[in-house]
C-alpha atoms as a PDB file:
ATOM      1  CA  UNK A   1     226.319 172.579 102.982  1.00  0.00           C
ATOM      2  CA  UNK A   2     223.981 175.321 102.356  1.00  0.00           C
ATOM      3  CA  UNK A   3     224.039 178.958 100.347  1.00  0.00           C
ATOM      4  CA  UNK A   4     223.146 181.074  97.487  1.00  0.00           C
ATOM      5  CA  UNK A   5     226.701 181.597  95.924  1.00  0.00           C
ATOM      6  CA  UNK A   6     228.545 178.855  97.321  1.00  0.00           C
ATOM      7  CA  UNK A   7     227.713 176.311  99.684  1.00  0.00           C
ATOM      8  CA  UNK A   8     228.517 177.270 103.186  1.00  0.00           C
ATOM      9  CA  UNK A   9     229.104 174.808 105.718  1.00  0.00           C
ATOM     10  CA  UNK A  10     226.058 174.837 108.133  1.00  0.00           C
ATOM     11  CA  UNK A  11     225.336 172.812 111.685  1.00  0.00           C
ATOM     12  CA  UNK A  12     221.996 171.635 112.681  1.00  0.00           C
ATOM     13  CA  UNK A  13     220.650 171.023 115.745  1.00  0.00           C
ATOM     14  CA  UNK A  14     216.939 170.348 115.526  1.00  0.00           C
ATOM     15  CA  UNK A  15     215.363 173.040 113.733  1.00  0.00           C
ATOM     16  CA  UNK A  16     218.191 175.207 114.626  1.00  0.00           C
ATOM     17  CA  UNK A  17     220.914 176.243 111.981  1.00  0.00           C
ATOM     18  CA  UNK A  18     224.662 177.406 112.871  1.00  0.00           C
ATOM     19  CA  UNK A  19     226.728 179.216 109.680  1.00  0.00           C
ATOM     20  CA  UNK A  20     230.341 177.694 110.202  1.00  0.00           C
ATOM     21  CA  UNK A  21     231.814 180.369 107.475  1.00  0.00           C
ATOM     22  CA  UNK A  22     234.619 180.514 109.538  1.00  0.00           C
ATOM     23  CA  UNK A  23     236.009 177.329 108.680  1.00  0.00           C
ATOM     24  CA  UNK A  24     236.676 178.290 105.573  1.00  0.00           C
ATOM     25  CA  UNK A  25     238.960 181.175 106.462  1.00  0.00           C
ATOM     26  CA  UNK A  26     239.304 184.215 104.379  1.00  0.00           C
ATOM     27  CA  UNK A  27     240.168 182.792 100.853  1.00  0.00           C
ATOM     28  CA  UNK A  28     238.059 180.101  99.160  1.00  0.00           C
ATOM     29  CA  UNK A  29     239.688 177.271  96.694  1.00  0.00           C
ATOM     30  CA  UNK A  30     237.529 175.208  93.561  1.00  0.00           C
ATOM     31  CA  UNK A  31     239.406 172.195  92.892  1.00  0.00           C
ATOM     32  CA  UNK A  32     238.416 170.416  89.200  1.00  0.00           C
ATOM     33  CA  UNK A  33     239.594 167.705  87.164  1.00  0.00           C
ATOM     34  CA  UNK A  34     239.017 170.177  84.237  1.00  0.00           C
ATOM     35  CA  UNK A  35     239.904 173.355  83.301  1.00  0.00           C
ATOM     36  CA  UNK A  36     237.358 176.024  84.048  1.00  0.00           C
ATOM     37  CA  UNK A  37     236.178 179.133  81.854  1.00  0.00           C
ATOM     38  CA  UNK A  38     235.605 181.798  82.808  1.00  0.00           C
ATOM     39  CA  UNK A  39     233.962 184.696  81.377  1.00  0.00           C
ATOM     40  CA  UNK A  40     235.573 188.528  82.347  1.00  0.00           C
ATOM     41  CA  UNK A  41     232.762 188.988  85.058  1.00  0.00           C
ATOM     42  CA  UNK A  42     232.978 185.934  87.143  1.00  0.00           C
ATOM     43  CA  UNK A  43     236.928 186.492  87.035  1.00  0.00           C
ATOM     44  CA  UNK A  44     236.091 189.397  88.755  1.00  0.00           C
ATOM     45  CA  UNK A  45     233.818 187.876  91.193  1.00  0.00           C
ATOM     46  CA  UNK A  46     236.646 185.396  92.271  1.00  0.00           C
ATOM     47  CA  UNK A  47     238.895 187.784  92.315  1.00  0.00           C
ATOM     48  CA  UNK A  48     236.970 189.776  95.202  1.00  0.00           C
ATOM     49  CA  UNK A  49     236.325 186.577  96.943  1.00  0.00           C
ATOM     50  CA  UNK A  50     240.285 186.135  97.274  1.00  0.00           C
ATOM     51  CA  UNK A  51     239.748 182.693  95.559  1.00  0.00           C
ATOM     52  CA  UNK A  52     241.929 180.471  93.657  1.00  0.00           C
ATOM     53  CA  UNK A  53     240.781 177.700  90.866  1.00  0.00           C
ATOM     54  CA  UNK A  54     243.011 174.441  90.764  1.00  0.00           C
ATOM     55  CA  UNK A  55     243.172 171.881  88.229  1.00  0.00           C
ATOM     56  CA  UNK A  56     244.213 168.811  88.926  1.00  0.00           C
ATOM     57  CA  UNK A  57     244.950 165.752  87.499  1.00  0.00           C
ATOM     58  CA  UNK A  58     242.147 163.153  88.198  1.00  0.00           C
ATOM     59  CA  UNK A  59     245.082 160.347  89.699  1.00  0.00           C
ATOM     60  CA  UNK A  60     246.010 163.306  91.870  1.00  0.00           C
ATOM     61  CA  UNK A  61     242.278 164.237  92.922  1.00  0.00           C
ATOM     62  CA  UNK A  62     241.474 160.784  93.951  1.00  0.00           C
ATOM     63  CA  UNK A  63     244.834 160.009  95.916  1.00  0.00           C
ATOM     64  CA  UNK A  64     243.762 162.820  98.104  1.00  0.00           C
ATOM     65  CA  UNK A  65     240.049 161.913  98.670  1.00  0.00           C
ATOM     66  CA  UNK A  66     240.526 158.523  98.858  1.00  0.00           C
ATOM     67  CA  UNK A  67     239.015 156.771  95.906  1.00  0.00           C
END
């Protein structure tokens, strides 16, 4: 993963880099064990970026990745 805001998801071949930003499709998600604050300004910035923020309970978190 690679990128200034966010990571992006990135392919390399050699010294040759492919941007996969399509794979994550027009929204973006943050998933957290803990709640997240946000100041007025980066609302705004997620907001523009069609993302969501979901909490979730740690049992929850690590059911789905495995752990």
């Amino acid at each position: 993963m690679a990128g200034s805001i966010f990571p992006q998801p990135s392919e390399w071949k050699g010294w040759n880099a492919e941007r996969l930003d399509a794979l994550l499709g027009k929204d973006f998600c943050i998933v957290s064990k803990k709640e997240i604050d946000l100041n007025s300004e980066q609302k705004e910035f997620y907001e523009k970026i069609n993302s969501k923020i979901f909490v979730l309970e740690e049992s929850i978190l690590n059911a789905v990745l495995g752990v």
